[in-house]
PDB file of N, CA and C in Angstrom:
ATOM      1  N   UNK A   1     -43.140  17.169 -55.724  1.00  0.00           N
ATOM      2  CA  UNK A   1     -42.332  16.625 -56.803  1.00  0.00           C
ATOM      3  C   UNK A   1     -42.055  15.141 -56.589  1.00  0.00           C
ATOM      4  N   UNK A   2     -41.738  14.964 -55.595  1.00  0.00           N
ATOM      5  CA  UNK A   2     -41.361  13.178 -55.131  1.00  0.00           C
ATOM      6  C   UNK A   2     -42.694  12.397 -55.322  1.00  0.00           C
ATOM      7  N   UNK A   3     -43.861  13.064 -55.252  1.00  0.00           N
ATOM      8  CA  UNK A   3     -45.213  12.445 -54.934  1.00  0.00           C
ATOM      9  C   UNK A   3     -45.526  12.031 -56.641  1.00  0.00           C
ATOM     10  N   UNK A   4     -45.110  13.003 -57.871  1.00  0.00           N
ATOM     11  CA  UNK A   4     -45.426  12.846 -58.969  1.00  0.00           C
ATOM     12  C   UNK A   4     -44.339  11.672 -59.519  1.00  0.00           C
ATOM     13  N   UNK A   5     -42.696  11.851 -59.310  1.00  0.00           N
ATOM     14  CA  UNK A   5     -41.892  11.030 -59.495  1.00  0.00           C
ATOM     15  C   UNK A   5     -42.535   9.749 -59.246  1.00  0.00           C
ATOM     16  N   UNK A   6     -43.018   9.582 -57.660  1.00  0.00           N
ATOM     17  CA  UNK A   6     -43.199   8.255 -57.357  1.00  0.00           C
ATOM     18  C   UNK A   6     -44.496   7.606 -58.874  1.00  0.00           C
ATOM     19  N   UNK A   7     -45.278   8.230 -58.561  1.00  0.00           N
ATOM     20  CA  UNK A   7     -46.166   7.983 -59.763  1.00  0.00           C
ATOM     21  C   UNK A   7     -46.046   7.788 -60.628  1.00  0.00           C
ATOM     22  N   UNK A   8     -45.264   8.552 -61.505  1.00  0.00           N
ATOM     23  CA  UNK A   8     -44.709   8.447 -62.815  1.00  0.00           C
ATOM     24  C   UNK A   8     -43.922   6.921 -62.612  1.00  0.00           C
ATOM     25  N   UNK A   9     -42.844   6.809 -61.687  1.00  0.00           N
ATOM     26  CA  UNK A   9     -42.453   5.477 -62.108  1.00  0.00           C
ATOM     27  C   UNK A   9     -43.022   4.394 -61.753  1.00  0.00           C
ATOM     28  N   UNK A  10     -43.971   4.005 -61.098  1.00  0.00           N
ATOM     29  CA  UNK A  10     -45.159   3.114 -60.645  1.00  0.00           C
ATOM     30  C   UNK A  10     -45.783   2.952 -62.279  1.00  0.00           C
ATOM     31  N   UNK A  11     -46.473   3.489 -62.566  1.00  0.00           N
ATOM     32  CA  UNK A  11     -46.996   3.901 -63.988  1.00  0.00           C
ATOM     33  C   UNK A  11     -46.313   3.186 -65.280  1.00  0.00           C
ATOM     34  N   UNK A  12     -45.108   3.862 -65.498  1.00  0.00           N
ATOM     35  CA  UNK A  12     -44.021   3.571 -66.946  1.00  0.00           C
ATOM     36  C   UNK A  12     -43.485   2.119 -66.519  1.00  0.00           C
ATOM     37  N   UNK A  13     -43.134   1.727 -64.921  1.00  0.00           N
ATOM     38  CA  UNK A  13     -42.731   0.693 -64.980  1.00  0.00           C
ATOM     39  C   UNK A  13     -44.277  -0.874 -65.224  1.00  0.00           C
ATOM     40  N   UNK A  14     -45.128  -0.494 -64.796  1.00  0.00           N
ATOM     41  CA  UNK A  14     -46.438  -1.079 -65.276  1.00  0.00           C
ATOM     42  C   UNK A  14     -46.590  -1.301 -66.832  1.00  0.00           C
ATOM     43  N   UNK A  15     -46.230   0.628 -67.617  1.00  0.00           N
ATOM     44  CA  UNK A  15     -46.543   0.085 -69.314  1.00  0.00           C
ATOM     45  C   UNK A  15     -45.428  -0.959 -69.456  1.00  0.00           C
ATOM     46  N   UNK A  16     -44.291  -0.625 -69.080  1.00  0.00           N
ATOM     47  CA  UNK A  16     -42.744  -1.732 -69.567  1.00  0.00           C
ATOM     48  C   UNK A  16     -43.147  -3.183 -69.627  1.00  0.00           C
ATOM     49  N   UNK A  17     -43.911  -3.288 -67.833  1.00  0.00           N
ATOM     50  CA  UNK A  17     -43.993  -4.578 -68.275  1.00  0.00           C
ATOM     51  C   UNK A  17     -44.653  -4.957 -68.789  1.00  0.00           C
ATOM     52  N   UNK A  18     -46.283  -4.258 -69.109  1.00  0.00           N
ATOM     53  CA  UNK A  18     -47.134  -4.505 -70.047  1.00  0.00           C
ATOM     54  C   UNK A  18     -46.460  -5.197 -71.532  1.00  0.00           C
ATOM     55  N   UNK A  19     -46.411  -3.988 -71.684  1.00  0.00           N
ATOM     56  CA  UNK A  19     -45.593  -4.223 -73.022  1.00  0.00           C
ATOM     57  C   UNK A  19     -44.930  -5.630 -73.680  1.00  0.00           C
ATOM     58  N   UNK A  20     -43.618  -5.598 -72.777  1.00  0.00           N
ATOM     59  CA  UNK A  20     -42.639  -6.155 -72.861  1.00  0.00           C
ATOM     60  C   UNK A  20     -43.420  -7.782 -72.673  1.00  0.00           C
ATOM     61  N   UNK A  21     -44.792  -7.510 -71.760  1.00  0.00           N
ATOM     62  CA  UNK A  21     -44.711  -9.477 -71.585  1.00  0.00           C
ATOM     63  C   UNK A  21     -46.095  -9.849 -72.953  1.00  0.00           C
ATOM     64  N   UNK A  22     -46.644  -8.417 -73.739  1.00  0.00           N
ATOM     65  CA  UNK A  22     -47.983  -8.334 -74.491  1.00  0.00           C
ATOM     66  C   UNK A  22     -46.901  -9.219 -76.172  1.00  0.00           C
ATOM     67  N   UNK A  23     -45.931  -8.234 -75.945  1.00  0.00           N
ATOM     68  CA  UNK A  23     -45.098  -8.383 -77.557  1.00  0.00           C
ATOM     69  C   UNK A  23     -44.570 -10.033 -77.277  1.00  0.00           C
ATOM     70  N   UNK A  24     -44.295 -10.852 -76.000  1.00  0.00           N
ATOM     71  CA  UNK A  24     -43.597 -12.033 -76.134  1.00  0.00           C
ATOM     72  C   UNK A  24     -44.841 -12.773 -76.026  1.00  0.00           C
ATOM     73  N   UNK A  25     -45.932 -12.330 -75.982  1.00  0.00           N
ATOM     74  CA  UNK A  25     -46.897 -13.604 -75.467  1.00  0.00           C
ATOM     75  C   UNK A  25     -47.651 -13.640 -76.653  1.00  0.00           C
ATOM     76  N   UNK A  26     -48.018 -12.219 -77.672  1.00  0.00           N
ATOM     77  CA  UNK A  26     -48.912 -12.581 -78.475  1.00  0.00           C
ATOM     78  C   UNK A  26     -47.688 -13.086 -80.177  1.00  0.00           C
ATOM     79  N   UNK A  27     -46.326 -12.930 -80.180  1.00  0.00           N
ATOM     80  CA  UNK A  27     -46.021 -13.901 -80.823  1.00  0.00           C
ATOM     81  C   UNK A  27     -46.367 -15.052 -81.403  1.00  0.00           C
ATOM     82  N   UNK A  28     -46.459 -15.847 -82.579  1.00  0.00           N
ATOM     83  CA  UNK A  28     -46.897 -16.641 -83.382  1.00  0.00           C
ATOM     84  C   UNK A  28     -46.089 -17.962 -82.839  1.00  0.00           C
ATOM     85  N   UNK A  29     -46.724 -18.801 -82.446  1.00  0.00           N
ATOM     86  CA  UNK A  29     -45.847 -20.960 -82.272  1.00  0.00           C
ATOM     87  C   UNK A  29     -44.545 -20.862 -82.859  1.00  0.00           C
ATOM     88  N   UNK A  30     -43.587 -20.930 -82.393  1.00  0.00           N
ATOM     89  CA  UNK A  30     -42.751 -21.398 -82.982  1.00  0.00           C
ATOM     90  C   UNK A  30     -41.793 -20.349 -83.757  1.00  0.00           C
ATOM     91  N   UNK A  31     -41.983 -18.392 -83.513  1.00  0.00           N
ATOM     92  CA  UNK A  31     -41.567 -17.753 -83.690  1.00  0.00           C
ATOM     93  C   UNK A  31     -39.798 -17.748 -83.546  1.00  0.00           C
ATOM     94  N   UNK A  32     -39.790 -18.391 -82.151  1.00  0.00           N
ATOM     95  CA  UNK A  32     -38.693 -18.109 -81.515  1.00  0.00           C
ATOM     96  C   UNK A  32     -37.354 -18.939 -81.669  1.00  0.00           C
ATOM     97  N   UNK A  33     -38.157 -20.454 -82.206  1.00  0.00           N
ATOM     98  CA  UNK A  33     -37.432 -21.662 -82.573  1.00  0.00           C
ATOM     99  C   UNK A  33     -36.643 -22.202 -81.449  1.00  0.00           C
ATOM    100  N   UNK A  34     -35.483 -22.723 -81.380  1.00  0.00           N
ATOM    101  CA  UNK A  34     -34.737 -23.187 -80.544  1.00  0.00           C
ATOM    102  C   UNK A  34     -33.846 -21.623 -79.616  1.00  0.00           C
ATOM    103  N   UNK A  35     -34.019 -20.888 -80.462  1.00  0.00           N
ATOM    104  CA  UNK A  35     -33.164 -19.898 -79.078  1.00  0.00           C
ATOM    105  C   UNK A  35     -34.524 -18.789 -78.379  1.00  0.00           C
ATOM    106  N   UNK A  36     -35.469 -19.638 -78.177  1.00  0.00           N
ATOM    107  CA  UNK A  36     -36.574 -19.013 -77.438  1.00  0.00           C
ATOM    108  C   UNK A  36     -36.587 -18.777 -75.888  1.00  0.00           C
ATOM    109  N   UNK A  37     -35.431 -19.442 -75.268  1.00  0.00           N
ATOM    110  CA  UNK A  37     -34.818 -19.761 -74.109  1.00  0.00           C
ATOM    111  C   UNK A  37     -34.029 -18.645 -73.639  1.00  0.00           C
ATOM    112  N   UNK A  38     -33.209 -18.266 -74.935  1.00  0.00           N
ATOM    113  CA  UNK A  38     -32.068 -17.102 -74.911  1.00  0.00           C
ATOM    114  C   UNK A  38     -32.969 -16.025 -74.529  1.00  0.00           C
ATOM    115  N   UNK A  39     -33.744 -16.036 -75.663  1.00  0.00           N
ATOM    116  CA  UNK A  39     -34.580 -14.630 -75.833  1.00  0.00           C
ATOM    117  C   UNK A  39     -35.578 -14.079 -74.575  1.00  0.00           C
ATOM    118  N   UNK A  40     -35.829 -15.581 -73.708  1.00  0.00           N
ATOM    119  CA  UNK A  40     -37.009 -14.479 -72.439  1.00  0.00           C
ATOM    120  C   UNK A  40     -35.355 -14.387 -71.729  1.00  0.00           C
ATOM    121  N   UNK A  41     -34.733 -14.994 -72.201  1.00  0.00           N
ATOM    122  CA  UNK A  41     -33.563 -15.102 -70.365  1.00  0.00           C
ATOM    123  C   UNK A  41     -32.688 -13.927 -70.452  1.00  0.00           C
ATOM    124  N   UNK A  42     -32.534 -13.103 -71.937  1.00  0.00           N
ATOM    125  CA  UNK A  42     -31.788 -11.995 -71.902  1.00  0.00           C
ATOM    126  C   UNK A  42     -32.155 -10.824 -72.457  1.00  0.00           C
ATOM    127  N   UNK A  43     -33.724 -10.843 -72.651  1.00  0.00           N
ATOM    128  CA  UNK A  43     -34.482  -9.811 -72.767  1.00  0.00           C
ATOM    129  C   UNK A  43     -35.553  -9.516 -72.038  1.00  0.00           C
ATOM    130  N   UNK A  44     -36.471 -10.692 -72.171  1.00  0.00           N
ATOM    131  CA  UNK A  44     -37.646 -10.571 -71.504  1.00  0.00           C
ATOM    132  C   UNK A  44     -38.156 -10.425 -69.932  1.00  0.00           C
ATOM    133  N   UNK A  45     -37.117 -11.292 -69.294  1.00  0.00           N
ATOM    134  CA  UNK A  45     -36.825 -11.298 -67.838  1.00  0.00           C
ATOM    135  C   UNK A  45     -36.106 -10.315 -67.510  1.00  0.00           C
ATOM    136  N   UNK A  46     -34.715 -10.136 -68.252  1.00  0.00           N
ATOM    137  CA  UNK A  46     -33.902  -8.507 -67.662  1.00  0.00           C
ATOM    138  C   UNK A  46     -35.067  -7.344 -67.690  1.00  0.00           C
ATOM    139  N   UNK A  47     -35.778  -7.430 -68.719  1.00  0.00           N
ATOM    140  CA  UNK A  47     -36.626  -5.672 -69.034  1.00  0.00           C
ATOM    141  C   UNK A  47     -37.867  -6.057 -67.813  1.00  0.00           C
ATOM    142  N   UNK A  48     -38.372  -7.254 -67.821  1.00  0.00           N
ATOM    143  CA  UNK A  48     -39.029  -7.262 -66.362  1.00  0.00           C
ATOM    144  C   UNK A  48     -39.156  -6.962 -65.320  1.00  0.00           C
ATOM    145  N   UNK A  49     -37.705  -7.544 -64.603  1.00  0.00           N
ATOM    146  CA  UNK A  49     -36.830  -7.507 -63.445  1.00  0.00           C
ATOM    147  C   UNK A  49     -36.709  -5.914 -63.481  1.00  0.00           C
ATOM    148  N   UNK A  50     -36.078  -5.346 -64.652  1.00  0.00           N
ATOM    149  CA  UNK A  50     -36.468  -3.420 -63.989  1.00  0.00           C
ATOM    150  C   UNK A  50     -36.985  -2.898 -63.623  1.00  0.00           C
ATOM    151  N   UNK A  51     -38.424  -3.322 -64.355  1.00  0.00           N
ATOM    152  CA  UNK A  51     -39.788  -2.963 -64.482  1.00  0.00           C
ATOM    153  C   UNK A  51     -39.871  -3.067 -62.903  1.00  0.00           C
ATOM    154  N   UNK A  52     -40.187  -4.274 -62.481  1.00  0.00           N
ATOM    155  CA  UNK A  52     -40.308  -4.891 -61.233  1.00  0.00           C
ATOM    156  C   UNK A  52     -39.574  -3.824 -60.154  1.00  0.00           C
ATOM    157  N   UNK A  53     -38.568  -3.437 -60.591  1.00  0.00           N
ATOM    158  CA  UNK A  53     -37.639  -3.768 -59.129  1.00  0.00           C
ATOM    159  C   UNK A  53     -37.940  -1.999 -59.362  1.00  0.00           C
ATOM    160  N   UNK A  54     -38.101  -0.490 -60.390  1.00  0.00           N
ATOM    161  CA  UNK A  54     -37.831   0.632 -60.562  1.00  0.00           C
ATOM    162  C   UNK A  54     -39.316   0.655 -59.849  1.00  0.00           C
ATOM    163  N   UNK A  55     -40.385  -0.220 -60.345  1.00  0.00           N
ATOM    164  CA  UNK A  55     -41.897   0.020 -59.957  1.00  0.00           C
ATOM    165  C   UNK A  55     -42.407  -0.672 -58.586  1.00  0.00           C
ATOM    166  N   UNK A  56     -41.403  -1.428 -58.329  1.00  0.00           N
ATOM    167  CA  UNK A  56     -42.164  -2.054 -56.528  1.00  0.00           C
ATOM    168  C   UNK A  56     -41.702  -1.296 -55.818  1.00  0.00           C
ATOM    169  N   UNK A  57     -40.538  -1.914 -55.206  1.00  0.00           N
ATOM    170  CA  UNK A  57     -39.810  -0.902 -53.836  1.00  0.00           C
ATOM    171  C   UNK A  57     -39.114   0.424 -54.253  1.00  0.00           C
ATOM    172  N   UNK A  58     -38.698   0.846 -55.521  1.00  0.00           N
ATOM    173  CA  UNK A  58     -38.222   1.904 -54.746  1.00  0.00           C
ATOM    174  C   UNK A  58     -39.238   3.164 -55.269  1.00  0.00           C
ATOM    175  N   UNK A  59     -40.497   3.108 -56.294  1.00  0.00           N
ATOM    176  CA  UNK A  59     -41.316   3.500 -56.126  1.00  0.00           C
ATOM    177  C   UNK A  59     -42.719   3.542 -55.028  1.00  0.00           C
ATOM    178  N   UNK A  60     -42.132   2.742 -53.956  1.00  0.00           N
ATOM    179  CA  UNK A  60     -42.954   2.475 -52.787  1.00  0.00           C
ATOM    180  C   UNK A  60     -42.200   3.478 -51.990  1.00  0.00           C
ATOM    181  N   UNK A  61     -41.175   2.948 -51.744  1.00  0.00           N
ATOM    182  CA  UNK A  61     -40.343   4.276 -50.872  1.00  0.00           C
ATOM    183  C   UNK A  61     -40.450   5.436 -51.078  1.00  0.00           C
ATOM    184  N   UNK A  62     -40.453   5.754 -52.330  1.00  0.00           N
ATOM    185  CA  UNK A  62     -40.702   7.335 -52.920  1.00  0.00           C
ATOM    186  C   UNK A  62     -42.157   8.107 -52.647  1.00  0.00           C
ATOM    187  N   UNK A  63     -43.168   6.976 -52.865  1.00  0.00           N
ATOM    188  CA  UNK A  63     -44.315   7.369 -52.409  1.00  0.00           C
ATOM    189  C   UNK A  63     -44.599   7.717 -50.851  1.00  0.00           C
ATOM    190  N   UNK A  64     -43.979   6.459 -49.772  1.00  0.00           N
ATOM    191  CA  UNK A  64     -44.197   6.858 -48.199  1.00  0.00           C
ATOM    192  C   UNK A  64     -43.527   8.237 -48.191  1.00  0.00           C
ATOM    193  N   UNK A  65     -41.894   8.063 -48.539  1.00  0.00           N
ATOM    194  CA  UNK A  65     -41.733   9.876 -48.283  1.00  0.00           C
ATOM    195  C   UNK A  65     -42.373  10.446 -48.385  1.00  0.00           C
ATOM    196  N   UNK A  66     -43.484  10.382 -50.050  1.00  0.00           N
ATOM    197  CA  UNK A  66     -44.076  11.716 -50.277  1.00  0.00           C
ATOM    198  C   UNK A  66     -45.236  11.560 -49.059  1.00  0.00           C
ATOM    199  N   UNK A  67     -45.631  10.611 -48.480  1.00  0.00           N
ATOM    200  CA  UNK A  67     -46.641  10.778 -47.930  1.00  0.00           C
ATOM    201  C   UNK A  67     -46.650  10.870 -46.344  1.00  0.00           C
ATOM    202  N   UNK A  68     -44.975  10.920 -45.916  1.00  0.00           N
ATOM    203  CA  UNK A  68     -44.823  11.169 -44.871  1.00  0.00           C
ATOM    204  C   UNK A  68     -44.330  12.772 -44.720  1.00  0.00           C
ATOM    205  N   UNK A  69     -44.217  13.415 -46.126  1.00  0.00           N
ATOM    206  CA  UNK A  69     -44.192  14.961 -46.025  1.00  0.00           C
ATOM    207  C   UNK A  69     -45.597  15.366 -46.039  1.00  0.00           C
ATOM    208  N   UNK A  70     -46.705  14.891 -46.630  1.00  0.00           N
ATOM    209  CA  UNK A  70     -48.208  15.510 -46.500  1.00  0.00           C
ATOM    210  C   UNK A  70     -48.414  15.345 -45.242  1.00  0.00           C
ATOM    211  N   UNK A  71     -47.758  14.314 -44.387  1.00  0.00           N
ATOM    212  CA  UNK A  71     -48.617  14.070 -42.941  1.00  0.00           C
ATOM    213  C   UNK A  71     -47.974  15.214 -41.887  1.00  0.00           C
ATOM    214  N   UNK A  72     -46.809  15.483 -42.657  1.00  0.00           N
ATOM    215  CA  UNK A  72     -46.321  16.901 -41.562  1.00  0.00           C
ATOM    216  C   UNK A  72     -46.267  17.904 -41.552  1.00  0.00           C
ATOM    217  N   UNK A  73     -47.184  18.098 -43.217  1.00  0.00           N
ATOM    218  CA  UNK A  73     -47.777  19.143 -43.484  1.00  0.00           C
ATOM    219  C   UNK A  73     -46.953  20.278 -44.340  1.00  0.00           C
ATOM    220  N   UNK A  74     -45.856  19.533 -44.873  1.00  0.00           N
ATOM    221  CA  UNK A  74     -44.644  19.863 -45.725  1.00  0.00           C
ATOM    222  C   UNK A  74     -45.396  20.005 -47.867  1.00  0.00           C
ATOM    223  N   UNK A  75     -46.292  19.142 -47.681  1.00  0.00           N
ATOM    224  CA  UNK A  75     -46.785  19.190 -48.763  1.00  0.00           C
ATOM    225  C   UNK A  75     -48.760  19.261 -48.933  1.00  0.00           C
ATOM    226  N   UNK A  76     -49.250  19.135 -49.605  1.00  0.00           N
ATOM    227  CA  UNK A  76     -50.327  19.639 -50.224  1.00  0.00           C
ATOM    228  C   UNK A  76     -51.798  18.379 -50.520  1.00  0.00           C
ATOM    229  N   UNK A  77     -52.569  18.855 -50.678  1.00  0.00           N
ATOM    230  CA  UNK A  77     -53.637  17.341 -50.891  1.00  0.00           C
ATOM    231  C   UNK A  77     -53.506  16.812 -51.759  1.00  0.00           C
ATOM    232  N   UNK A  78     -52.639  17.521 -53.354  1.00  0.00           N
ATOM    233  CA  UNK A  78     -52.590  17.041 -54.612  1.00  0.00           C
ATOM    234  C   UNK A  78     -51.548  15.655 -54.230  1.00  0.00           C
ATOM    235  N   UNK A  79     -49.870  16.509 -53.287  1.00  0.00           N
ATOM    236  CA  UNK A  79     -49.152  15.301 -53.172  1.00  0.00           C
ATOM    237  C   UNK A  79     -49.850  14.127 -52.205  1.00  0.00           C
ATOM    238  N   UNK A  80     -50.670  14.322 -51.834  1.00  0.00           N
ATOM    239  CA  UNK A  80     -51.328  13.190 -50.952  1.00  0.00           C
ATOM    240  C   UNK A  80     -51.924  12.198 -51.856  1.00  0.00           C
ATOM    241  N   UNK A  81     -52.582  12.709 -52.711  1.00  0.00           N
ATOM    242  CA  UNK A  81     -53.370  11.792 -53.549  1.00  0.00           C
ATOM    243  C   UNK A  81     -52.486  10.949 -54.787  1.00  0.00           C
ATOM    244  N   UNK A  82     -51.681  11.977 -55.163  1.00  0.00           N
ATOM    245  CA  UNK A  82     -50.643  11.563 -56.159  1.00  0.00           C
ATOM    246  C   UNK A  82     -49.569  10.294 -55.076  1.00  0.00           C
ATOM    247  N   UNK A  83     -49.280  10.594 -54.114  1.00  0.00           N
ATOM    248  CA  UNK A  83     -48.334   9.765 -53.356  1.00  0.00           C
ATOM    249  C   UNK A  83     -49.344   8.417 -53.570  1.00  0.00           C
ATOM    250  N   UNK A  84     -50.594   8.380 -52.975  1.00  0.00           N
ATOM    251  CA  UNK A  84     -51.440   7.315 -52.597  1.00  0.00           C
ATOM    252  C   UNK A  84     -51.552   6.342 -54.010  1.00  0.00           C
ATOM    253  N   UNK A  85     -51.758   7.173 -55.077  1.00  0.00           N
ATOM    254  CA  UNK A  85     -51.812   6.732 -56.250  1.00  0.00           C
ATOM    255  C   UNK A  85     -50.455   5.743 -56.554  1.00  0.00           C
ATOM    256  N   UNK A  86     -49.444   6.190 -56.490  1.00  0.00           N
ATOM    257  CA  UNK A  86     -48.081   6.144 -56.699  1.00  0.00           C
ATOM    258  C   UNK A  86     -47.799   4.682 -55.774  1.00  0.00           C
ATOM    259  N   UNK A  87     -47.641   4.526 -54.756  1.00  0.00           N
ATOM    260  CA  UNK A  87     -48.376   3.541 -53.421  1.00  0.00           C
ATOM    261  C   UNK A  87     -48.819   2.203 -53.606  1.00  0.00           C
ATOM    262  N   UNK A  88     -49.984   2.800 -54.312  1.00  0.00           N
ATOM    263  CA  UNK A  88     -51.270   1.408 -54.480  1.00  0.00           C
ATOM    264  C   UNK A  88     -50.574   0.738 -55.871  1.00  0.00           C
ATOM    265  N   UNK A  89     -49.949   1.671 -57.056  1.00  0.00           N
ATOM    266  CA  UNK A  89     -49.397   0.920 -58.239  1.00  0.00           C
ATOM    267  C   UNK A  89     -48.047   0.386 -57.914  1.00  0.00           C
ATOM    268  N   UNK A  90     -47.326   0.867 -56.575  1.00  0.00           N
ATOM    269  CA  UNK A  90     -46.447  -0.006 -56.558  1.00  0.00           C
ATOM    270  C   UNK A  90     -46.520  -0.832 -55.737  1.00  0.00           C
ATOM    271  N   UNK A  91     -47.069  -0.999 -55.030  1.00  0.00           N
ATOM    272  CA  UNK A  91     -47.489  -2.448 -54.347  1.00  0.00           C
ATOM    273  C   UNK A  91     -47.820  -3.971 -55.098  1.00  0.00           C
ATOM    274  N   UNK A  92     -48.939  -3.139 -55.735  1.00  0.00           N
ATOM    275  CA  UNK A  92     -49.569  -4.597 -56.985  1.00  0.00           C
ATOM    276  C   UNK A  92     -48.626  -4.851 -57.679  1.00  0.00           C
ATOM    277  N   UNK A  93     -47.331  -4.034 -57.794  1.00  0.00           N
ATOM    278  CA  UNK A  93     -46.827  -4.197 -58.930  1.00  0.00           C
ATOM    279  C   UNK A  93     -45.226  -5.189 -58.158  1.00  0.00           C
ATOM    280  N   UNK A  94     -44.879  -4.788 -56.925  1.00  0.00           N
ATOM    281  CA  UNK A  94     -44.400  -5.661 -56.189  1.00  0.00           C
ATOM    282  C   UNK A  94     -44.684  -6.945 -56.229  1.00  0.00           C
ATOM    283  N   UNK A  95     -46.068  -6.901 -55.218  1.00  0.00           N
ATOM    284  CA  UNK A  95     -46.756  -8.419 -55.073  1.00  0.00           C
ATOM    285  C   UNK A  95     -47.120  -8.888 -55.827  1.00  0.00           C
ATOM    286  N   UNK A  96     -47.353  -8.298 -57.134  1.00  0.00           N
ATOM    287  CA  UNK A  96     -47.216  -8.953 -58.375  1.00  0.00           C
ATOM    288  C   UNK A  96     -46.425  -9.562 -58.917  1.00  0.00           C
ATOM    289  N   UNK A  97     -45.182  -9.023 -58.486  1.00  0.00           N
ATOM    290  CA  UNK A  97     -43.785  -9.470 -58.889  1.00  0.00           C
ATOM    291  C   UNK A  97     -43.428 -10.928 -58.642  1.00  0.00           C
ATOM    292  N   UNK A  98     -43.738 -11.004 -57.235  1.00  0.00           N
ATOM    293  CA  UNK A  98     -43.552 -11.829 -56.355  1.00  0.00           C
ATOM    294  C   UNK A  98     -44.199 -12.704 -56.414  1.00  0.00           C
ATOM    295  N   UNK A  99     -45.823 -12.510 -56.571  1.00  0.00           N
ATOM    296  CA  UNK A  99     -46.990 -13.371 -57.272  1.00  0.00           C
ATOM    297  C   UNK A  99     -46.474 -14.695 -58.661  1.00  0.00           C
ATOM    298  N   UNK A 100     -45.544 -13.766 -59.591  1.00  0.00           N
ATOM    299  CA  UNK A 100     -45.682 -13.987 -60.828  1.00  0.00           C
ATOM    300  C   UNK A 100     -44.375 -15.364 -60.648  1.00  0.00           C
ATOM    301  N   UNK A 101     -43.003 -14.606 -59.795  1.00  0.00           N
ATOM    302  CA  UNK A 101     -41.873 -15.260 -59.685  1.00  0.00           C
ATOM    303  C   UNK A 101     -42.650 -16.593 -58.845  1.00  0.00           C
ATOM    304  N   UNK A 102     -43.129 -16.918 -57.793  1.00  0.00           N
ATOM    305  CA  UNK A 102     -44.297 -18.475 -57.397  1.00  0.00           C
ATOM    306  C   UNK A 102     -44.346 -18.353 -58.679  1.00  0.00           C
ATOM    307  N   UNK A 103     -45.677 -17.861 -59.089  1.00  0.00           N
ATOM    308  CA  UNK A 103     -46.007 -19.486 -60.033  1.00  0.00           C
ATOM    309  C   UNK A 103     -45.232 -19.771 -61.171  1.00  0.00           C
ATOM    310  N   UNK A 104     -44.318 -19.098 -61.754  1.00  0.00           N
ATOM    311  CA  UNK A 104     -43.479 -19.543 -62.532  1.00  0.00           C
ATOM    312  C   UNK A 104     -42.464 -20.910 -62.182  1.00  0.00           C
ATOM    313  N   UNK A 105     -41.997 -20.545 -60.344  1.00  0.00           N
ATOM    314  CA  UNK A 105     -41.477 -21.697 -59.610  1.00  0.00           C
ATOM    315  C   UNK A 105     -42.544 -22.993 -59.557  1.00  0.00           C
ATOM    316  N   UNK A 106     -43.246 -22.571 -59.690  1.00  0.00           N
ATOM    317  CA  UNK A 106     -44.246 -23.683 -59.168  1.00  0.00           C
ATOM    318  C   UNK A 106     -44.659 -23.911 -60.481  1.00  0.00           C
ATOM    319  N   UNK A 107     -45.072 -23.591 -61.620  1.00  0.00           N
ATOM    320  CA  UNK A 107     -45.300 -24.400 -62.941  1.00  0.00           C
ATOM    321  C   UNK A 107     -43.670 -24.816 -63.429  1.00  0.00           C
ATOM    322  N   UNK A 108     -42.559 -24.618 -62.793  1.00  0.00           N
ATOM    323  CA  UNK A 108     -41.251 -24.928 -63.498  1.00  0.00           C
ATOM    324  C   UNK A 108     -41.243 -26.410 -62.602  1.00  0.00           C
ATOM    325  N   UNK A 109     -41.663 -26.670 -61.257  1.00  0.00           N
ATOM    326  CA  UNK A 109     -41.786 -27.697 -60.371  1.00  0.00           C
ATOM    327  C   UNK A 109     -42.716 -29.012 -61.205  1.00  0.00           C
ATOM    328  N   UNK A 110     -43.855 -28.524 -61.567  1.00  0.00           N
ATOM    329  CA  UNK A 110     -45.230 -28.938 -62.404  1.00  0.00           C
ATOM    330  C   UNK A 110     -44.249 -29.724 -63.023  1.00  0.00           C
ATOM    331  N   UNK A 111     -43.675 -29.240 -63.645  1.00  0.00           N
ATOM    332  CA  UNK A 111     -43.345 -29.701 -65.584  1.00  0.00           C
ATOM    333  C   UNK A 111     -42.398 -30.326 -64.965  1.00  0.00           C
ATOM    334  N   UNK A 112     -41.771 -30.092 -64.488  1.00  0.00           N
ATOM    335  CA  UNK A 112     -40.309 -31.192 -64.397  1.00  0.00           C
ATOM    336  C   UNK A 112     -40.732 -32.531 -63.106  1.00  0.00           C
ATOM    337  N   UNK A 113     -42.067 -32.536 -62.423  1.00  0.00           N
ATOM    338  CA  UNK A 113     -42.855 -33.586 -62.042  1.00  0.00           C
ATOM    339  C   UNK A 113     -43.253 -34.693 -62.846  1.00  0.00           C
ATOM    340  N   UNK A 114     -43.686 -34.071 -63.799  1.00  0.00           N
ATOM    341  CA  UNK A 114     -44.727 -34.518 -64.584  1.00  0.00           C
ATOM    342  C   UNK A 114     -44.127 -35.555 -66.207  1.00  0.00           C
ATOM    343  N   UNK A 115     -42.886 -35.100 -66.620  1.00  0.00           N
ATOM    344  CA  UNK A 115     -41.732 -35.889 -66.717  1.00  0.00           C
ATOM    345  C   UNK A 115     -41.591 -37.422 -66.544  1.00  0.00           C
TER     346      UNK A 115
END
């Protein structure tokens, strides 16, 4: 059960952020007008940051449990594979996180250089 949990939220937190960054990016110039600022800083980034934080670590944690019960033989090959699955999407989805928060620092550095 922990091995599918972990998965499942590795997964939904991936569509969220899919989603959530597909609907702000394919928006039309100038949709947003002057409170376009408001709108990533109290929607787009909060529904992220969940995404992020429900799908990196503590869907990472959920997965080692599950995969430190297959190693003691508490669970089954399905939870092994499902844990591993569960694992690998929350990792990318971590270091992705982390990936994404750089270069945002570093193109926010860019622009206010360049000034």
């Amino acid at each position: 059960m922990v091995a599918i949990s972990s998965c499942i939220l590795a997964a939904g937190s991936w569509a969220l952020a899919m989603v959530t960054w597909s609907w702000f990016l394919t928006r039309p110039s100038g949709t947003f007008g002057e409170m376009g600022g408001v709108m990533f800083l109290f929607y787009i980034f909060p529904l992220t940051l969940c995404a992020w934080f429900l799908g990196g670590p503590i869907a990472l944690a959920l997965g080692g449990y599950a995969a430190k019960r297959v190693r003691s033989g508490e669970g089954t090959i399905r939870d092994g594979k499902l844990a591993g699955a569960g694992i690998s999407l929350s990792r990318v989805m971590l270091w992705g996180g982390v990936g994404l928060l750089l270069l945002v620092c570093f193109l926010g550095l860019l622009r206010a250089s360049v000034r």
